[in-house]
Protein backbone atom coordinates (compact mmCIF):
# COMPACT_ATOMS: atom_id res chain seq x y z
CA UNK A 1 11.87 20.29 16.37
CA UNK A 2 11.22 16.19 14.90
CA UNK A 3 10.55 17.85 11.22
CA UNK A 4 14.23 20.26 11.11
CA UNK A 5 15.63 17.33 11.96
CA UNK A 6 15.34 15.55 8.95
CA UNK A 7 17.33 12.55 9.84
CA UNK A 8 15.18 11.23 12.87
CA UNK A 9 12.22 12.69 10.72
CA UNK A 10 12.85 10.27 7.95
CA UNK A 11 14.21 7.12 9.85
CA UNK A 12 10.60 7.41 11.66
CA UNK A 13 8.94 8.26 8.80
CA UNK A 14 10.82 5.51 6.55
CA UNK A 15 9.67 2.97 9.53
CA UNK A 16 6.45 3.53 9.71
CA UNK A 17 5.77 3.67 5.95
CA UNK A 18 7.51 0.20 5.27
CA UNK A 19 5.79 -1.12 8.14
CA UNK A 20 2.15 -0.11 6.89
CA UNK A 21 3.23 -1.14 3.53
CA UNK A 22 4.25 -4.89 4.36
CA UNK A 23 0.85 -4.69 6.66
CA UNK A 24 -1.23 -3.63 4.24
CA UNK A 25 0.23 -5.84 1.82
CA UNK A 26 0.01 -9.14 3.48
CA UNK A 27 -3.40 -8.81 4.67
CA UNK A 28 -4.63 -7.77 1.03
CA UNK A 29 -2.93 -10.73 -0.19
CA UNK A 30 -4.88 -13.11 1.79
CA UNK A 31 -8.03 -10.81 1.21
CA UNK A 32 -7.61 -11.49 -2.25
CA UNK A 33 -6.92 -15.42 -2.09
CA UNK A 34 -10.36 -15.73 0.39
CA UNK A 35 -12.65 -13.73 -2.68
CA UNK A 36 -11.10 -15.84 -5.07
CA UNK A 37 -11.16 -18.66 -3.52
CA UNK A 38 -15.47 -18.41 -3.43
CA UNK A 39 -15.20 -17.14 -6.90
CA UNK A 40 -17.45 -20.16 -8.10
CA UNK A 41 -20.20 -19.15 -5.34
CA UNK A 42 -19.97 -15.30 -6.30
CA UNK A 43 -20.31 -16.12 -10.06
CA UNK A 44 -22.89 -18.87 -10.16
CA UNK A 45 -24.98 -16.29 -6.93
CA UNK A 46 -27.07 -19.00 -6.12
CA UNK A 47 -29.67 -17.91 -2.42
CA UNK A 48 -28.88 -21.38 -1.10
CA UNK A 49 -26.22 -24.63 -1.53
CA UNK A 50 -27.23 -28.10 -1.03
CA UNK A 51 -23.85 -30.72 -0.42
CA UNK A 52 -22.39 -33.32 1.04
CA UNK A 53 -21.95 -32.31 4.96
CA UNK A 54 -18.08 -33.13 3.99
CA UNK A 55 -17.43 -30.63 1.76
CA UNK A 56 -15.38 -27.66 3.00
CA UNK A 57 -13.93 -26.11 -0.44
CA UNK A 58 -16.70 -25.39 -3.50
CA UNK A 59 -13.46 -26.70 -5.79
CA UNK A 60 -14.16 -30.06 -3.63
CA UNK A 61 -17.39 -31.23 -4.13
CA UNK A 62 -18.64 -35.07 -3.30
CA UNK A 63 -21.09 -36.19 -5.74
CA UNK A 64 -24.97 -36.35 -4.11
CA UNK A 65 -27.47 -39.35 -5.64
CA UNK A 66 -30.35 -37.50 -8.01
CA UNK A 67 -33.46 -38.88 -5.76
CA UNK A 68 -32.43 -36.29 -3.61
CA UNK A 69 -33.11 -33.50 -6.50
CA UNK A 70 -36.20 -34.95 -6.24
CA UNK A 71 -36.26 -34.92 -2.41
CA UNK A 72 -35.44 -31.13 -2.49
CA UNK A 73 -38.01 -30.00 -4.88
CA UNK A 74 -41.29 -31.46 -2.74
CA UNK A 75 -40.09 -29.62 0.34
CA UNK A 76 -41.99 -27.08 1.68
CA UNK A 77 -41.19 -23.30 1.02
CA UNK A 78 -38.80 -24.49 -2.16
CA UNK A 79 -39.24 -22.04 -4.77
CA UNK A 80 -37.34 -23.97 -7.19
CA UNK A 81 -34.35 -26.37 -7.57
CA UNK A 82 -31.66 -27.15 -9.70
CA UNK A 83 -29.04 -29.38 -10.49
CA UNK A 84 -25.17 -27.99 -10.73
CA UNK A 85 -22.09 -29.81 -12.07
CA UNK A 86 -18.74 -29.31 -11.76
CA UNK A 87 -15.75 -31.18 -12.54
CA UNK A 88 -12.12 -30.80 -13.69
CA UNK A 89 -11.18 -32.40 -17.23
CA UNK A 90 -8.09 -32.24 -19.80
CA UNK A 91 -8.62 -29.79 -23.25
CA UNK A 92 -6.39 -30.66 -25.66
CA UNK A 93 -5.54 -27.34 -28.12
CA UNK A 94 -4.66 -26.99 -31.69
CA UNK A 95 -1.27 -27.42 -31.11
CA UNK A 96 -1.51 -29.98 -29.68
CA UNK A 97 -0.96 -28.87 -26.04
CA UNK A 98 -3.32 -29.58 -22.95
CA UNK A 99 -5.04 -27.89 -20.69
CA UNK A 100 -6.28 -28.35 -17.67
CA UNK A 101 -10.22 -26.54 -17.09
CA UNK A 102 -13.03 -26.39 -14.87
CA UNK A 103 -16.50 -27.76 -16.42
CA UNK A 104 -19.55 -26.14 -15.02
CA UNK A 105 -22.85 -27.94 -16.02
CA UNK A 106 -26.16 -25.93 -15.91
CA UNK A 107 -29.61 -27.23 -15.36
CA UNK A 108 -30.34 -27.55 -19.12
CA UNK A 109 -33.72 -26.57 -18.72
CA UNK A 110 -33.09 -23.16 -16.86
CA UNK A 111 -29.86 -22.27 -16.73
CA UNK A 112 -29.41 -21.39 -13.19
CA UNK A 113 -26.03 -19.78 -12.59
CA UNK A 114 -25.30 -18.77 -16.08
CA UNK A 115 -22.23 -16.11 -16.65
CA UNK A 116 -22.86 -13.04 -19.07
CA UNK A 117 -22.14 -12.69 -22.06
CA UNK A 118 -20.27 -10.79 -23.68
CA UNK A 119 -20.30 -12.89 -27.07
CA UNK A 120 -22.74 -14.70 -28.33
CA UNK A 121 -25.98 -16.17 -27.63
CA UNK A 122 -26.80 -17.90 -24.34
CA UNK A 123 -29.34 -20.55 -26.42
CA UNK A 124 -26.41 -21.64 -28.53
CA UNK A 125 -25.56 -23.55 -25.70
CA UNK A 126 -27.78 -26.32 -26.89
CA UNK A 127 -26.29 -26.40 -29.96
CA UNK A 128 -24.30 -29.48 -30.82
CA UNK A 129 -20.95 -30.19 -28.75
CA UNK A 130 -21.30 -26.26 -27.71
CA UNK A 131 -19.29 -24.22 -24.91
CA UNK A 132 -18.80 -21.13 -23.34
CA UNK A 133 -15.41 -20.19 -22.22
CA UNK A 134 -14.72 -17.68 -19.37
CA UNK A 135 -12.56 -14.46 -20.48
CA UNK A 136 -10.83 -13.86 -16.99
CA UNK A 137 -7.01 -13.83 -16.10
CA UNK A 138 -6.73 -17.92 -17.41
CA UNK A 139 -8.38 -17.15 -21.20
CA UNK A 140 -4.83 -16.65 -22.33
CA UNK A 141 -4.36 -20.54 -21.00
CA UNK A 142 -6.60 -21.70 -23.76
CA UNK A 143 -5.53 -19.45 -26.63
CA UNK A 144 -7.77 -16.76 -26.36
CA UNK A 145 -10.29 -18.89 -28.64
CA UNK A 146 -13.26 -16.97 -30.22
CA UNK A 147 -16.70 -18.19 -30.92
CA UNK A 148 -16.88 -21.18 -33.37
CA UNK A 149 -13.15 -22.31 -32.57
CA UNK A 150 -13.17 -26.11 -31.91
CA UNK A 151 -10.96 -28.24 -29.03
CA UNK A 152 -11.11 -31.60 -27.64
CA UNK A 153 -12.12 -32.62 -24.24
CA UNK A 154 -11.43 -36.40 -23.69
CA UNK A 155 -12.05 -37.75 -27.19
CA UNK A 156 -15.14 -35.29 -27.68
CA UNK A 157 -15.10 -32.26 -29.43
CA UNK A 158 -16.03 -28.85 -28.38
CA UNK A 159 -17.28 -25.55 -29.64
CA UNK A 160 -16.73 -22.47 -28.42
CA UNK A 161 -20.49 -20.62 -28.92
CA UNK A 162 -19.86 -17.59 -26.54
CA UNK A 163 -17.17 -15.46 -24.42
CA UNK A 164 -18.33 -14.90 -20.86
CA UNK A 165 -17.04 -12.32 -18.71
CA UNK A 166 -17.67 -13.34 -14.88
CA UNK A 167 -17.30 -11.17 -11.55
CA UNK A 168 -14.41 -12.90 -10.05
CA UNK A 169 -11.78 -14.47 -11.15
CA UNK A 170 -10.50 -18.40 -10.14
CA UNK A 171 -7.54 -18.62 -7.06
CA UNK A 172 -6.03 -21.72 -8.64
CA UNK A 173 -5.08 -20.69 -12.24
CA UNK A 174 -7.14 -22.98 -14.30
CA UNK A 175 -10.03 -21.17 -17.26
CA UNK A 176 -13.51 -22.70 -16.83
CA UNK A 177 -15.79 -23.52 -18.84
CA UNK A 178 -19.51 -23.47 -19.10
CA UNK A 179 -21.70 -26.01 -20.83
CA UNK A 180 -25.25 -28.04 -20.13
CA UNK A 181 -25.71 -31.01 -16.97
CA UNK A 182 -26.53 -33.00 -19.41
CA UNK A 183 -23.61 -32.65 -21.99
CA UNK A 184 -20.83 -32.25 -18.92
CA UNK A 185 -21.80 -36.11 -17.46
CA UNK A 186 -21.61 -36.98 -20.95
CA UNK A 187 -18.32 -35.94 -21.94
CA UNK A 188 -16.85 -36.42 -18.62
CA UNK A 189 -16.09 -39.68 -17.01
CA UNK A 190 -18.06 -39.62 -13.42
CA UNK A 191 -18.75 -41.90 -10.59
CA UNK A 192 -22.55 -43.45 -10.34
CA UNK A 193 -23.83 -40.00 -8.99
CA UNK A 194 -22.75 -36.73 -10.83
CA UNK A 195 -24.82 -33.89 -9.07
CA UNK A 196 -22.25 -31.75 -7.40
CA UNK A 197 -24.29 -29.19 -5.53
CA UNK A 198 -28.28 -28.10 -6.07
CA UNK A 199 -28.92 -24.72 -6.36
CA UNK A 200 -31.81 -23.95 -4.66
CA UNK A 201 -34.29 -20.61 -4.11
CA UNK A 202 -36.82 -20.37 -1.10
CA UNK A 203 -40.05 -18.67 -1.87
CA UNK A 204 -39.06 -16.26 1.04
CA UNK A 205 -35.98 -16.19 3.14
CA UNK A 206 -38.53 -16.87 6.13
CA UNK A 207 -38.69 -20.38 4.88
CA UNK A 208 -34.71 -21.14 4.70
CA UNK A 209 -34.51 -22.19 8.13
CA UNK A 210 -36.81 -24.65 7.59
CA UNK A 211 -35.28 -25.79 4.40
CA UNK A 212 -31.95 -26.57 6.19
CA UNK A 213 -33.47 -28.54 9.10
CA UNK A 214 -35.23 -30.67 5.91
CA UNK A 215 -32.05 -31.14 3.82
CA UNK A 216 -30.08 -32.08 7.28
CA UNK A 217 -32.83 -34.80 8.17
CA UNK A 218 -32.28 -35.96 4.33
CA UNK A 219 -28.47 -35.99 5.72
CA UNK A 220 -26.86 -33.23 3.59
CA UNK A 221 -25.96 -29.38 4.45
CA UNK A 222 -27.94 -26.40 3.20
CA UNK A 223 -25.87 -22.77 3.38
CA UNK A 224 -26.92 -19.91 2.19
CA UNK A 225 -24.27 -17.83 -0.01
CA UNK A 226 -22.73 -15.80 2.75
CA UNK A 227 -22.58 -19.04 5.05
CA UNK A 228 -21.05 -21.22 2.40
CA UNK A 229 -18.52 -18.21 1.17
CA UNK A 230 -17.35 -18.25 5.91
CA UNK A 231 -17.22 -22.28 5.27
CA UNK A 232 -14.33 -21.99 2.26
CA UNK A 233 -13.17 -19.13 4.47
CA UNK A 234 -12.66 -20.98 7.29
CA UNK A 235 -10.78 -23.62 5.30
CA UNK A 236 -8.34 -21.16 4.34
CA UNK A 237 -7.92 -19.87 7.41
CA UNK A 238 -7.82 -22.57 9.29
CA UNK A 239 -6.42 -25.46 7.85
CA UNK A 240 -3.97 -24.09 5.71
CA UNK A 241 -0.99 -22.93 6.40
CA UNK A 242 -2.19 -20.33 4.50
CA UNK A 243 -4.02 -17.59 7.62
CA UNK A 244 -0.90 -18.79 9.79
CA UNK A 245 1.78 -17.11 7.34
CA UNK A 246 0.02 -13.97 6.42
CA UNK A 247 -0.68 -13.59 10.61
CA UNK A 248 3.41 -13.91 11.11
CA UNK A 249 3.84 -11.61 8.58
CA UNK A 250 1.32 -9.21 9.62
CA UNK A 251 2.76 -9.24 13.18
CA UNK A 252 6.19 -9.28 12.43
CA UNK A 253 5.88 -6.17 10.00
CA UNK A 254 4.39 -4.62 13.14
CA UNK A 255 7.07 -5.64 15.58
CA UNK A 256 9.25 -4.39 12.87
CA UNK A 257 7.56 -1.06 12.92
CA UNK A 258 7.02 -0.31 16.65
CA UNK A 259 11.04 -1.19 17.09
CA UNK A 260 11.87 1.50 14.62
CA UNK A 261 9.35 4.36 15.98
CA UNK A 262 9.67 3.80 19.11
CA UNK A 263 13.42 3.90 19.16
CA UNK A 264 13.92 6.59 16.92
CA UNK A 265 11.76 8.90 18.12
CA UNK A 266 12.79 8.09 21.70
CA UNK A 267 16.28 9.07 20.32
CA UNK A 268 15.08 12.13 19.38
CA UNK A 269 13.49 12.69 22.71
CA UNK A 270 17.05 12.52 24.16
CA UNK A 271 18.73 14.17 22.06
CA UNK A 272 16.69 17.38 22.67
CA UNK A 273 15.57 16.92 26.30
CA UNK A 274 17.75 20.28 27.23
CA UNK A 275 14.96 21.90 24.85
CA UNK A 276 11.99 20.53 26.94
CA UNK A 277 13.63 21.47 30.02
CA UNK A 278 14.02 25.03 28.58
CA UNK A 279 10.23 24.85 27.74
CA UNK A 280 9.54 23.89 31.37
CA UNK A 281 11.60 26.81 32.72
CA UNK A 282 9.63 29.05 30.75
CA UNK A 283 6.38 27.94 32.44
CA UNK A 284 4.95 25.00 29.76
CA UNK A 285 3.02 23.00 31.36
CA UNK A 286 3.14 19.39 31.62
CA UNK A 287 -0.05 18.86 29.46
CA UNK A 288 1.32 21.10 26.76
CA UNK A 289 4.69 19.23 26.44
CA UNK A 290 2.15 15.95 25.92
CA UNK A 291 0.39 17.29 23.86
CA UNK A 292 3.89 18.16 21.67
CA UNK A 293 5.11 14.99 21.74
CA UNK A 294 1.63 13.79 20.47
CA UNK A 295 1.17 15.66 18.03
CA UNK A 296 4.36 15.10 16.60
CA UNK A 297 4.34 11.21 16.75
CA UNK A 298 0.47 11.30 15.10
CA UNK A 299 1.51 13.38 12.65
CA UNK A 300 4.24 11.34 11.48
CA UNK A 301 2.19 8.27 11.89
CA UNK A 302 -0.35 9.42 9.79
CA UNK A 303 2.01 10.78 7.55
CA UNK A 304 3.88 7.36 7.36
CA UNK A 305 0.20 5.82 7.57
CA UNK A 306 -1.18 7.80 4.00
CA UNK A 307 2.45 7.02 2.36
CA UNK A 308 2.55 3.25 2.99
CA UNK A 309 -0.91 2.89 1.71
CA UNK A 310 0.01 5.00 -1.24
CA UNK A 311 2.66 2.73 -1.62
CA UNK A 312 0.62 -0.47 -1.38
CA UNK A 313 -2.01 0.73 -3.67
CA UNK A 314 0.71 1.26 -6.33
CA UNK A 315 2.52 -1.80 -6.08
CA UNK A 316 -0.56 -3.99 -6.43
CA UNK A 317 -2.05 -2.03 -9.21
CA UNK A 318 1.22 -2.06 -11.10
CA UNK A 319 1.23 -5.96 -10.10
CA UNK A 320 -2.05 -6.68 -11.60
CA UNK A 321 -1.25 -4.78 -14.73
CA UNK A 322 1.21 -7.37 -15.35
CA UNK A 323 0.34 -10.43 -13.50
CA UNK A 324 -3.61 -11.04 -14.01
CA UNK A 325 -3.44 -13.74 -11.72
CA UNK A 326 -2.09 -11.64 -8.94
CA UNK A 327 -4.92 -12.08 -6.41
CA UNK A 328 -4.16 -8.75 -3.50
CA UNK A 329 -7.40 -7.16 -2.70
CA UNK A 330 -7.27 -4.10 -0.31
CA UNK A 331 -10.66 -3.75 1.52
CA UNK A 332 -11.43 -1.81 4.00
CA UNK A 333 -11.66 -4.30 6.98
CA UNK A 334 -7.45 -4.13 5.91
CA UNK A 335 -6.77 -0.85 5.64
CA UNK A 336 -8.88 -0.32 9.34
CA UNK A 337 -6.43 -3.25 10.44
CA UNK A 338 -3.32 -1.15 9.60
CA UNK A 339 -4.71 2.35 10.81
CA UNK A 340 -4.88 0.35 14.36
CA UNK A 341 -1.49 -1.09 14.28
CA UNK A 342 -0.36 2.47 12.97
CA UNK A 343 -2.05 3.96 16.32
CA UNK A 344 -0.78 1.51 18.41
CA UNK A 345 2.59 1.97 17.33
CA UNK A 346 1.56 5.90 18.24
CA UNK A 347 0.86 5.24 21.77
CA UNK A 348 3.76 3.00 22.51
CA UNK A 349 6.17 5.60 21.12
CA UNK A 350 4.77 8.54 22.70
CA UNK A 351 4.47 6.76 25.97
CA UNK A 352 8.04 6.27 26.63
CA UNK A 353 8.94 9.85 25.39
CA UNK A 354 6.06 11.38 27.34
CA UNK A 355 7.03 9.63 30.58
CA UNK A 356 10.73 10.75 30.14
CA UNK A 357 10.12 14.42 29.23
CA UNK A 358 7.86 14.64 32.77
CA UNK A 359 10.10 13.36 34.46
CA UNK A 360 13.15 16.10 33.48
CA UNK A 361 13.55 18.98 35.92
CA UNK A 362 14.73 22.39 34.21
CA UNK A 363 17.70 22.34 36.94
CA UNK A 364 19.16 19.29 35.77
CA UNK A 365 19.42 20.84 32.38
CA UNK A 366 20.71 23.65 33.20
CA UNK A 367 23.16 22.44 36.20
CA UNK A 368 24.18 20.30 33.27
């Protein structure tokens, strides 16, 4: 009965697609902006981050004094520690344009947190005035340079020794470059203390909570990489206005959704109640007419479940094709998300039409 006629068929259909599209889409959007936004944490892949107990964003980090380097290194259970820098600085171009970049400094004796190459050699690095740029969705920003291309960087100049390629890409649009501590504090103007965060490795994870309690008496914050990528989550979520949108959204696609199911299909319900009537008269049972209606509204649902997801999937690919910086990540967390809005939407359709269809007597239908 729903799929001959194809005008309730569609308009139900039509809803339920749009509404798992805009679903899907919003919560992939913010998906996206929460891996990029720990992009520096997932590339660099240190075990454990020592900070400043007032840091909530790794793009935000408060300068720590070198003793405690030092401090770090005697305790108990460290396997080894390291120094990371990371500041923001101008790059003036070739013609004469600038650039805003991200400077990562590594430990210049190990190299901790080092991106791969893809060209070049990672001991050039200690070569004279020598960088490593990041190819990602900003290496258009700096003119696509190749190795032994030259810039400036606040009255210093630079030279490109190798092309990186890195596992995710930056949220705020600016390239990044790599380069040693040492030569980063140089060329960059800094405050007394210039360590930004150590990057630390326990001997064993058994010895990490003990670690943290040591760094916290030393009056700093030790996180692990899962607990520091939750912190810059949390910021996100929490105090931005960024979770707050993509919830509205989220819900009002849903609202949007259920509205347009439920009505349509309790339309339909109408429209043919004579026809469930006749089915009673014939001896269907009530179960069997549920089951009807339930099958009909999961079907569609699923139906307008696999098409809005097809849909989704399409848009952000073709989005990404052109926009590198386009940040929409569907995971699976979103597309469970959707399937239980999708269900949901189900149950509150099929509820009303189920209830109404029990209640019809076959000699109202045909009296009528």
């Amino acid at each position: 009965m729903l799929v001959n006629d194809r005008g309730k068929f569609s308009a139900l259909l039509l809803g339920i697609t749009f509404a798992v599209f805009l679903m899907v889409m919003m919560t992939s959007l913010f998906a996206g902006i929460l891996a990029r936004s720990a992009s520096t944490v997932t590339n660099v892949g240190a075990s454990v981050w020592i900070m400043d107990p007032a840091v909530q964003t790794v793009a935000n980090s408060i300068p720590m004094p070198d003793y405690l380097l030092d401090a770090v290194r005697s305790i108990d259970g460290v396997d080894y520690a390291v120094p990371l820098y990371s500041g923001g600085a101008l790059v003036k171009l070739h013609d004469g344009t600038y650039q805003a970049v991200t400077v990562m400094g590594l430990d210049d004796t190990s190299l901790v947190g080092r991106p791969k190459l893809e060209k070049g050699n990672i001991q050039d690095i200690y070569a004279e005035n020598a960088f490593i740029v990041v190819d990602d969705a900003e290496y258009g920003k700096l003119g696509k340079p190749d190795i032994g291309q030259d810039f400036e960087l606040n009255d210093n100049r630079g030279l490109v020794v190798g092309v990186a390629k890195v596992n995710a890409f930056s949220l705020f649009g600016v390239p990044t470059l790599y380069t040693t501590y040492s030569r980063a504090i140089e060329y960059i103007p800094n405050t007394r203390f210039t360590i930004s965060y150590i990057l630390l490795e326990p001997k064993s994870p058994n010895a990490i909570p003990s670690i943290k309690k040591e760094v916290a008496r030393l009056g700093y914050l030790a996180l692990t990489k899962g607990e520091f990528d939750d912190r810059i989550a949390d910021f996100y979520k929490y105090q931005t206005g960024i979770g707050t949108n993509i919830m509205l959204m989220t819900i009002i696609s849903f609202i949007v959704g259920l509205s347009i199911s439920a009505q349509t299909f309790y339309t339909f319900v109408l429209e043919n109640l004579d026809k469930f009537g006749a089915l009673k008269a014939i001896g269907a049972k009530g179960y069997e007419l549920t089951y009807m209606i339930l099958f009909q509204v999961t079907f569609t649902s699923l139906t307008g479940y696999g098409l809005g997801i097809g849909l989704c999937t399409t848009m952000i690919g073709l989005a990404k094709a052109r926009l590198p910086d386009y940040a929409a990540l569907v995971t699976m967390t979103n597309l469970a998300l959707a399937l239980g809005m999708v269900v949901l939407i189900a149950a509150v359709s099929s509820y009303i039409s189920i209830r109404k269809v029990l209640r019809v007597e076959p000699f109202d239908i045909f009296r009528g």
